[in-house]
N, C-alpha and C. Protein backbone atom coordinates (compact mmCIF):
# COMPACT_ATOMS: atom_id res chain seq x y z
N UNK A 1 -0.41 -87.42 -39.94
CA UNK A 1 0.48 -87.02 -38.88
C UNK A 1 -0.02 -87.58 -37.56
N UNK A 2 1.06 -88.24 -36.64
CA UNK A 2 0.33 -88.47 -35.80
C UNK A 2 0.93 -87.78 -34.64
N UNK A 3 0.03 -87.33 -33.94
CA UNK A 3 0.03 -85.88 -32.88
C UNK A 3 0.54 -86.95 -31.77
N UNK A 4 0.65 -87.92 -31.20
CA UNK A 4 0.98 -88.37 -30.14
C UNK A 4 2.11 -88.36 -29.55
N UNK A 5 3.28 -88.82 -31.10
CA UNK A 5 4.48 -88.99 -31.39
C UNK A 5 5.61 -88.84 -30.72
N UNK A 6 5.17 -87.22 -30.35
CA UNK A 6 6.39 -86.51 -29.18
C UNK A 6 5.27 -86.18 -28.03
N UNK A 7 5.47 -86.51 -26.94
CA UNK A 7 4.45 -86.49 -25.58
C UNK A 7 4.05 -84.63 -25.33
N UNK A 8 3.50 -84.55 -25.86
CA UNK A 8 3.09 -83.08 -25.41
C UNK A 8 3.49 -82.07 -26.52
N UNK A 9 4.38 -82.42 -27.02
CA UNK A 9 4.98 -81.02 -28.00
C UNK A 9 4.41 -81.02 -29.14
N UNK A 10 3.83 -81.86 -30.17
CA UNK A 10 3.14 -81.39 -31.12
C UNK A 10 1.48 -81.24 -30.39
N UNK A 11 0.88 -82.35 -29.30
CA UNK A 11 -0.23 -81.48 -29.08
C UNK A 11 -0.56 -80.59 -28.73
N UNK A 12 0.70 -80.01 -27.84
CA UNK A 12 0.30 -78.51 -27.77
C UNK A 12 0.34 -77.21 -28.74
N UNK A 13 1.20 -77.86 -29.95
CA UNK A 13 1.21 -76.78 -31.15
C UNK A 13 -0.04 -76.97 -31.98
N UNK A 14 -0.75 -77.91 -32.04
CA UNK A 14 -1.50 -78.61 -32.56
C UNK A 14 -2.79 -77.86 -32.15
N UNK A 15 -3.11 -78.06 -30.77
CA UNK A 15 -4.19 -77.68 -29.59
C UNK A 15 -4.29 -75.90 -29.76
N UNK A 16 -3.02 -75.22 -29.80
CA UNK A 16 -2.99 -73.69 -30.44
C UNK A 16 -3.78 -73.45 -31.91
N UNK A 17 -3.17 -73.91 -32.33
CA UNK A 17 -3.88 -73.74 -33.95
C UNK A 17 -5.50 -74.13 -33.98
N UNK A 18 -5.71 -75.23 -33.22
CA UNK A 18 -6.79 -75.55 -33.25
C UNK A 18 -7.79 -74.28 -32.34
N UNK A 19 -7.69 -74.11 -31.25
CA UNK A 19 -7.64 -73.11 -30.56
C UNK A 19 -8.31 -72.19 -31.59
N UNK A 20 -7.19 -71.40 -32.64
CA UNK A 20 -7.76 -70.65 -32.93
C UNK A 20 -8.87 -70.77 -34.28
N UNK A 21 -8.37 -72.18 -35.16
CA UNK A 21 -9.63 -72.36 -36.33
C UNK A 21 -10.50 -72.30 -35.52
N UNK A 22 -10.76 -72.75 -34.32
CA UNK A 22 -11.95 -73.56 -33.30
C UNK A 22 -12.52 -72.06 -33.02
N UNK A 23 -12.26 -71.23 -32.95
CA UNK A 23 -13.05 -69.81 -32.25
C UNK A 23 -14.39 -69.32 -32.82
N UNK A 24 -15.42 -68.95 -32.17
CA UNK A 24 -16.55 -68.90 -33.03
C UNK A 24 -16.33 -67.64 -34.25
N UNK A 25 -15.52 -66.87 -33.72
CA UNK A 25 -15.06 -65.48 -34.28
C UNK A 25 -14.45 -66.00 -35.77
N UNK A 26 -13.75 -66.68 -35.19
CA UNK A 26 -13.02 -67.20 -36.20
C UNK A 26 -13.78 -67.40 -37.68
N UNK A 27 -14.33 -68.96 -37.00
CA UNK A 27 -15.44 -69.71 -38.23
C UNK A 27 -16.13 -68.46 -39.18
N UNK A 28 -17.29 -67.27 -38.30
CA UNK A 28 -17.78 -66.79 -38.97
C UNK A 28 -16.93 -65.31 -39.55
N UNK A 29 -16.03 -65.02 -39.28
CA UNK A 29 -14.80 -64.33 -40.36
C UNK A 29 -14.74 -65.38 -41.42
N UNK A 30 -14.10 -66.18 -41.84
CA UNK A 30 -13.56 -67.41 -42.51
C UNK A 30 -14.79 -67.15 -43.34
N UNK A 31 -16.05 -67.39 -43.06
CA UNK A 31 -17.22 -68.17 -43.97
C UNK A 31 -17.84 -66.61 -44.15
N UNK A 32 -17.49 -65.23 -43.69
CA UNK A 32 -17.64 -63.99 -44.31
C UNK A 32 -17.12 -63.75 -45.50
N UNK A 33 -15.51 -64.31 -45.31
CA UNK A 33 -14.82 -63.92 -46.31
C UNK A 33 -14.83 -65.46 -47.55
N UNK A 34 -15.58 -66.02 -47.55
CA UNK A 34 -15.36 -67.06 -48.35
C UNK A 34 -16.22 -67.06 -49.83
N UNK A 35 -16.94 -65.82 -50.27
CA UNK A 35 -17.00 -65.65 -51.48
C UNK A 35 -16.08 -64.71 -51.83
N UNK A 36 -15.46 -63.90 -51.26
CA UNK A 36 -14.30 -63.01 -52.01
C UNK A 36 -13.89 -61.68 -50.80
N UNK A 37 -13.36 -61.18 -51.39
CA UNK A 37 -12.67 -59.79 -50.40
C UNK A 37 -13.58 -58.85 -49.51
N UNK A 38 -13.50 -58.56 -48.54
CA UNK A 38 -14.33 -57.58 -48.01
C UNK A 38 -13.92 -56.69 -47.54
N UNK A 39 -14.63 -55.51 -47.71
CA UNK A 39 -14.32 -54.26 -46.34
C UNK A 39 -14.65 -54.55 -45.11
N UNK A 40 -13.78 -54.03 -44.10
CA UNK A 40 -14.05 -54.06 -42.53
C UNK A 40 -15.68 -54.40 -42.76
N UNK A 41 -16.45 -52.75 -42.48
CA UNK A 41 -17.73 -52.59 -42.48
C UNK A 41 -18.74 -53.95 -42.86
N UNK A 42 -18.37 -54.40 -44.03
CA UNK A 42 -19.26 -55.80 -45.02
C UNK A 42 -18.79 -56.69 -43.94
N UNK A 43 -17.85 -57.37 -43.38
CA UNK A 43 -17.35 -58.27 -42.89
C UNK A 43 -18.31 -58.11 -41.46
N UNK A 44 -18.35 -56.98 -40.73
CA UNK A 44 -18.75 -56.99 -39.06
C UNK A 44 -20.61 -56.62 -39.59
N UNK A 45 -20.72 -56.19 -41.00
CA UNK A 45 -22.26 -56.43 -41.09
C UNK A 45 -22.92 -58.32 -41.08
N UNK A 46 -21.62 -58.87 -41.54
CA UNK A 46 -22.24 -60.39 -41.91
C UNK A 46 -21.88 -61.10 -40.72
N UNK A 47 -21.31 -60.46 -39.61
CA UNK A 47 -20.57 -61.23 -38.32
C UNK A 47 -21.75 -60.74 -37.09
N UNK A 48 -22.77 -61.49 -37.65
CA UNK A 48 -23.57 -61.10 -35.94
C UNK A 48 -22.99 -61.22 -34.45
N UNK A 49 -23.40 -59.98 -33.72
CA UNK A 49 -22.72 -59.81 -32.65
C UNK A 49 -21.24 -60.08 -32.27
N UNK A 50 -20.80 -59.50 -33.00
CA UNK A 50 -18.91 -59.13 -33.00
C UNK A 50 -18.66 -57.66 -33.24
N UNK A 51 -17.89 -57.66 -32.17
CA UNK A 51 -17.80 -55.83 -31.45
C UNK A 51 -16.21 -55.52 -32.59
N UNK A 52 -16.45 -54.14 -33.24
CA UNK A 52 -15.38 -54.00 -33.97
C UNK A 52 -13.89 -54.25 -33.43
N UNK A 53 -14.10 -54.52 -32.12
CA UNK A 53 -12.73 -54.88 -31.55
C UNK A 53 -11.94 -55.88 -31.72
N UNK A 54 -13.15 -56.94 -31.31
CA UNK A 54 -13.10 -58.25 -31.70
C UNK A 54 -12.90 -58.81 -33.07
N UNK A 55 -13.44 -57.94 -33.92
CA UNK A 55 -13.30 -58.55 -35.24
C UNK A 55 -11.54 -57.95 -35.84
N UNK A 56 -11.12 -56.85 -35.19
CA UNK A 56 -9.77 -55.94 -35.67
C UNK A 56 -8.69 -57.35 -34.85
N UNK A 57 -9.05 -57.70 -33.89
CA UNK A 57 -8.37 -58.73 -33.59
C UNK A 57 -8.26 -59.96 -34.05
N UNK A 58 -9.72 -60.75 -34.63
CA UNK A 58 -9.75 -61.67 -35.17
C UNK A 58 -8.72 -61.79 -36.72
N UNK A 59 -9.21 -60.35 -37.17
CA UNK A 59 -8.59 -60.12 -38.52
C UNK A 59 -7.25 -60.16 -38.36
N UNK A 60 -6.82 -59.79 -37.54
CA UNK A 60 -5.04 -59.42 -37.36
C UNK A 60 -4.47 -60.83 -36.78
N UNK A 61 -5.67 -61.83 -36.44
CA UNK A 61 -5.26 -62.88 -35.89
C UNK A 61 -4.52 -64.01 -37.10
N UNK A 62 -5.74 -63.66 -37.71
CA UNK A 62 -6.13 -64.43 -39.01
C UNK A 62 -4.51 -64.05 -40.05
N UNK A 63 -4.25 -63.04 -40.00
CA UNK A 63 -3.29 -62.06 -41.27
C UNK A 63 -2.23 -62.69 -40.45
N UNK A 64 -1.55 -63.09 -39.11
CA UNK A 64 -0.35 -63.30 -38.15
C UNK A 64 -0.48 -65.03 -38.84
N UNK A 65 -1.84 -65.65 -38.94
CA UNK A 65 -1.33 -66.85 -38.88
C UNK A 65 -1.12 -67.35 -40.91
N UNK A 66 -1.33 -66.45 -41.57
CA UNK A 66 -1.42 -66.58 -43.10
C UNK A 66 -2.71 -66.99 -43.58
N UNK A 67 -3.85 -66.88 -42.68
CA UNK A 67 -5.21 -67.19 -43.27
C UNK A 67 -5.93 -66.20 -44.02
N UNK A 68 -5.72 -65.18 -43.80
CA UNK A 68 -6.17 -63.65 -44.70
C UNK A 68 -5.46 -62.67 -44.52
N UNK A 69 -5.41 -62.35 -46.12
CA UNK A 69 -4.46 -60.83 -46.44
C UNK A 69 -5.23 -59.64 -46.57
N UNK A 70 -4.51 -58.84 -45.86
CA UNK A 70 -5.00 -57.62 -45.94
C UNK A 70 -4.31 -56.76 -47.08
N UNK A 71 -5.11 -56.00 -48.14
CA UNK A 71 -4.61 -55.32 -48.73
C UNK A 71 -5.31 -53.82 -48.73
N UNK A 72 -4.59 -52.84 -48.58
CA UNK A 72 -4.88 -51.71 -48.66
C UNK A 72 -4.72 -50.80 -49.94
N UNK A 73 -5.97 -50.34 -50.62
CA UNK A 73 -5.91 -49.67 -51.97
C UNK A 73 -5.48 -47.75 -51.48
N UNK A 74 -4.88 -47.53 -52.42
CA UNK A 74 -4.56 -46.31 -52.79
C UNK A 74 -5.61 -45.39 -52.90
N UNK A 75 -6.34 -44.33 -52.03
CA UNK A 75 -7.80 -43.40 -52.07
C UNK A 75 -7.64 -42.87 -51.07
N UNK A 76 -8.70 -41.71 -51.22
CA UNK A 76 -8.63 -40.69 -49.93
C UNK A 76 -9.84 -41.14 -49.56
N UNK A 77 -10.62 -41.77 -48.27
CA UNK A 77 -9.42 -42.01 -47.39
C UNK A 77 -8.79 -43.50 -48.04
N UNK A 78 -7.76 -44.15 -47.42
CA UNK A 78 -7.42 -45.56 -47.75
C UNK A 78 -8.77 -46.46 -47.57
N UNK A 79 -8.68 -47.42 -48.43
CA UNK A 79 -9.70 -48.84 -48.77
C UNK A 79 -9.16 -49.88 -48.19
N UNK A 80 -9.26 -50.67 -47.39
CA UNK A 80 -9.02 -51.43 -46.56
C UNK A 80 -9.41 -53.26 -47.10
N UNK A 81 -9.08 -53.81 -47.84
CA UNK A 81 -9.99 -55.17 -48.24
C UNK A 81 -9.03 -56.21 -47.39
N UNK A 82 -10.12 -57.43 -46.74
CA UNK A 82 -9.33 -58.94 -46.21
C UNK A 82 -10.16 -59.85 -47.22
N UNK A 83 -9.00 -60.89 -47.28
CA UNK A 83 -9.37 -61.64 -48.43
C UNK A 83 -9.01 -62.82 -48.02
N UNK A 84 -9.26 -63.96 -47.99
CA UNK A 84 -8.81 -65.67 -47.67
C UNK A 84 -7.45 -65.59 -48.78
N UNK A 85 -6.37 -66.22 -48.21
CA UNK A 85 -5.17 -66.99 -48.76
C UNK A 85 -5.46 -68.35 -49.42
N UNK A 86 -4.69 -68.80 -49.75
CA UNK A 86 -5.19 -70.15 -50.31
C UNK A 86 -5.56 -71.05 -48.74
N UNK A 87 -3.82 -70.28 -48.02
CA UNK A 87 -4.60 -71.51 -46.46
C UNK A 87 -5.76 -71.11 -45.97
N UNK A 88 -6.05 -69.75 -45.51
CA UNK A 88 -7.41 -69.63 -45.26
C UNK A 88 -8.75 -69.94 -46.27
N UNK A 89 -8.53 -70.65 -47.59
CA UNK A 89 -9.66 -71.01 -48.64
C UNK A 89 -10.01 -73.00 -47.99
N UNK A 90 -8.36 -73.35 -47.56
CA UNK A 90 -8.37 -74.78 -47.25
C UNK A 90 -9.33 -74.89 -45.99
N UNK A 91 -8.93 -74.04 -44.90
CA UNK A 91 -9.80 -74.17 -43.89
C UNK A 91 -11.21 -73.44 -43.77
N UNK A 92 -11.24 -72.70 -45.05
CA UNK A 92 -12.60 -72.39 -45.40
C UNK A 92 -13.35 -73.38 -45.79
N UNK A 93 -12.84 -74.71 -46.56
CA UNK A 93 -13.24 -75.58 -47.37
C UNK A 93 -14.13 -76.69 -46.17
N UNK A 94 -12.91 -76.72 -44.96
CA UNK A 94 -13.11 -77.94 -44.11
C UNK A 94 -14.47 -77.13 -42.85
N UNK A 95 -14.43 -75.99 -42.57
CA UNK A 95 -15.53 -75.27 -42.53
C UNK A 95 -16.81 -75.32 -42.83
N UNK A 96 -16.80 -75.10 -44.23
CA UNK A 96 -17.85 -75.35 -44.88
C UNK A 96 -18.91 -76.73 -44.34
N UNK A 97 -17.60 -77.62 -44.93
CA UNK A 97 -18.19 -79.35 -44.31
C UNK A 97 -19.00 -79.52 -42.64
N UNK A 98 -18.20 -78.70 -41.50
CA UNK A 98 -18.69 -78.83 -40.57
C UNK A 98 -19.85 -78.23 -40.40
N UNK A 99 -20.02 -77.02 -41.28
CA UNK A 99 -21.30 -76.66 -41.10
C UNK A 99 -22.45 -77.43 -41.78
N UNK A 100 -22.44 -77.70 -42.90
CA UNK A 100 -23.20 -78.93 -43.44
C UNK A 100 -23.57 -80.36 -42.68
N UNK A 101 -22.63 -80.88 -41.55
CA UNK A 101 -22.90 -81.47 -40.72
C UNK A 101 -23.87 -81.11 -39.29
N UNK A 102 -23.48 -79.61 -39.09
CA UNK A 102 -24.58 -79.06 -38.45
C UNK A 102 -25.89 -78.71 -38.53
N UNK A 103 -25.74 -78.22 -39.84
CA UNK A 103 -27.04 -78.38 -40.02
C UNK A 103 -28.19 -79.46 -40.73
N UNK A 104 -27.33 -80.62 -41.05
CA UNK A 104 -27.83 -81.79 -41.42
C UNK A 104 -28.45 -82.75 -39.86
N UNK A 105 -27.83 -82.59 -38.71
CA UNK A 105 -28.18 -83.12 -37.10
C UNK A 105 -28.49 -82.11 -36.44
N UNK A 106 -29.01 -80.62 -36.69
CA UNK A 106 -29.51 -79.59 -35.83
C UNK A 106 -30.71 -80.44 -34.95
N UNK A 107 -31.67 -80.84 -35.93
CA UNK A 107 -33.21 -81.40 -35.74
C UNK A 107 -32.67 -82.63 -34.48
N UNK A 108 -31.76 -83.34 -34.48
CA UNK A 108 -31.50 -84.83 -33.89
C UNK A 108 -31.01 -84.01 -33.09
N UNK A 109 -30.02 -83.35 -32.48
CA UNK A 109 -29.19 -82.54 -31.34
C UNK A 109 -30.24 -81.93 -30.45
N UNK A 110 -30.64 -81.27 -31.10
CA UNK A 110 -32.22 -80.37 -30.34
C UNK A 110 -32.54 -81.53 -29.65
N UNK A 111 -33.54 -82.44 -30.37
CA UNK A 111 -34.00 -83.63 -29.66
C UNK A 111 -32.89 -84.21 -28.75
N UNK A 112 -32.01 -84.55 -29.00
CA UNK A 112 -31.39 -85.08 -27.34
C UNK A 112 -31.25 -84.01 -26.34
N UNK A 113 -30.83 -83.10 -26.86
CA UNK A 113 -31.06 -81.76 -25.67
C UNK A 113 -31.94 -81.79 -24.84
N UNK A 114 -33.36 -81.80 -25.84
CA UNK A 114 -34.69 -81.72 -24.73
C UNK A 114 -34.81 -83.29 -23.59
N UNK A 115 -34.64 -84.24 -24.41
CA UNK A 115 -35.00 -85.66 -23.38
C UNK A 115 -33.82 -85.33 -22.70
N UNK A 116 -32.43 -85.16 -22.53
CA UNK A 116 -31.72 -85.01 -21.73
C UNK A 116 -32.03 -84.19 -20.24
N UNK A 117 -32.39 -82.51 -21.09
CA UNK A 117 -32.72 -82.14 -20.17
C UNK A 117 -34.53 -82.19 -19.59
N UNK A 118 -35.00 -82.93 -20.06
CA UNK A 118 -36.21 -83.21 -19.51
C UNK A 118 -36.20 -84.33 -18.30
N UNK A 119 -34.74 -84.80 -18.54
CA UNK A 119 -34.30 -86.56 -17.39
C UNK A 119 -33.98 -85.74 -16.28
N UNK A 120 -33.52 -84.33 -16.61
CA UNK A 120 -32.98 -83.58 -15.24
C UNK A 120 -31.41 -84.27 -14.93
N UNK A 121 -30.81 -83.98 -13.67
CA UNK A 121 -29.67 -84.22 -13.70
C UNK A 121 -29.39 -85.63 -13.59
């Protein structure tokens, strides 16, 4: 696809979506839920520093755009599980990859960091 096509109107639908795969919240929901279903609780234990607010939003973000379903089981009280869709498994997939790239150039990034900021401004 090429995003250029129409001057502004697919990059800005484009730039949204991205927007939100792009959120750090995002990524680590996505790669929480990417061995299988979780409860709230499991999900904001594996989401360092994400305030249950943030994550009730991320989740509801995620369920608005078809990336994870929420299903609620039948119990006193109700059971609450989010689970990746197939679209949220695809952009789990492409996920995955970027993190493997991160942490394959962590060691090389660091190092330009420091000579960079060792040149000063």
């Amino acid at each position: 696809m090429d995003v250029t096509a129409k001057p502004g109107g697919d990059c800005r639908a484009v730039g949204e979506i991205l927007s939100r795969v792009g959120d750090k919240w995002t990524i680590q929901v996505v790669v929480a839920l990417r061995a299988g279903p979780r409860r709230f609780n499991a999900i904001k234990r594996d989401v360092n520093g994400i305030s249950q607010q943030m994550l009730t939003r991320t989740l509801k973000a995620l369920e608005r755009d078809g990336m994870v379903a929420r299903t609620v089981r039948p119990s006193t009280p109700p059971q609450v599980e989010y689970d990746l869709t197939p679209l949220g498994h695809s952009l789990s997939a492409t996920v995955h990859q970027l993190a493997e790239w991160a942490a394959r150039h962590r060691a090389e990034i660091e190092g330009h960091r420091l000579r960079h900021d060792a040149a000063g401004p």
